[in-house]
Protein backbone atom coordinates (compact mmCIF):
# COMPACT_ATOMS: atom_id res chain seq x y z
CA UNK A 1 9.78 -10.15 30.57
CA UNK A 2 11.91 -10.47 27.70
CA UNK A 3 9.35 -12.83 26.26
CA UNK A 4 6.74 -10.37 26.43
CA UNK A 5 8.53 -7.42 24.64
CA UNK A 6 9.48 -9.62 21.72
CA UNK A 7 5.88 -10.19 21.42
CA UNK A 8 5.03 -7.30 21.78
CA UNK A 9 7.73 -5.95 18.86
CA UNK A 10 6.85 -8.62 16.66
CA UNK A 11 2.73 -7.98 17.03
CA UNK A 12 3.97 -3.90 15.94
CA UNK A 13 5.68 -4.93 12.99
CA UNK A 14 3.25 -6.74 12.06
CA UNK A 15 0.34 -4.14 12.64
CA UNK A 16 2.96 -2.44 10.63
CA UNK A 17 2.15 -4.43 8.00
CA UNK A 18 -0.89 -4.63 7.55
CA UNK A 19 -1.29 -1.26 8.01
CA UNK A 20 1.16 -0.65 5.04
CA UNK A 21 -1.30 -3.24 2.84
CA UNK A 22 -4.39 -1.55 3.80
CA UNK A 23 -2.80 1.38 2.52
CA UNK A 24 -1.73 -0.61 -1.24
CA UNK A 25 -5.26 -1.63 -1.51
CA UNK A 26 -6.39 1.78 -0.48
CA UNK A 27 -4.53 3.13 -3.56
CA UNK A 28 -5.32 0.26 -5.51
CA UNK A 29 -8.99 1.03 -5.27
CA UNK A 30 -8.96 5.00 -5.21
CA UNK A 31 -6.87 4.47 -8.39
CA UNK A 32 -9.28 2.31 -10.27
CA UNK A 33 -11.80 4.72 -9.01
CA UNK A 34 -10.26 7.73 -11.13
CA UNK A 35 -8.82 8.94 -8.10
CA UNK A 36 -11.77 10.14 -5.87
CA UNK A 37 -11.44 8.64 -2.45
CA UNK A 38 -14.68 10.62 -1.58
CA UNK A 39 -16.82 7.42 -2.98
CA UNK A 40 -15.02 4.63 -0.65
């Protein structure tokens, strides 16, 4: 059991992040795209 909810801790963070990259390369790209997030 305790197994399990380290695992399960562990896969969060790290959903975590690469949710928080996503979110870099989001702003990455809408940035070299003058800012319009409309086109992606």
């Amino acid at each position: 059991m305790l197994l399990r909810k380290t695992r399960s801790a562990s896969s969060a963070s790290l959903s975590v992040g690469v949710l928080r990259q996503q979110n870099a390369w989001l702003g990455l790209l809408s940035f070299f795209a003058g800012g319009d997030t409309g086109k992606l």
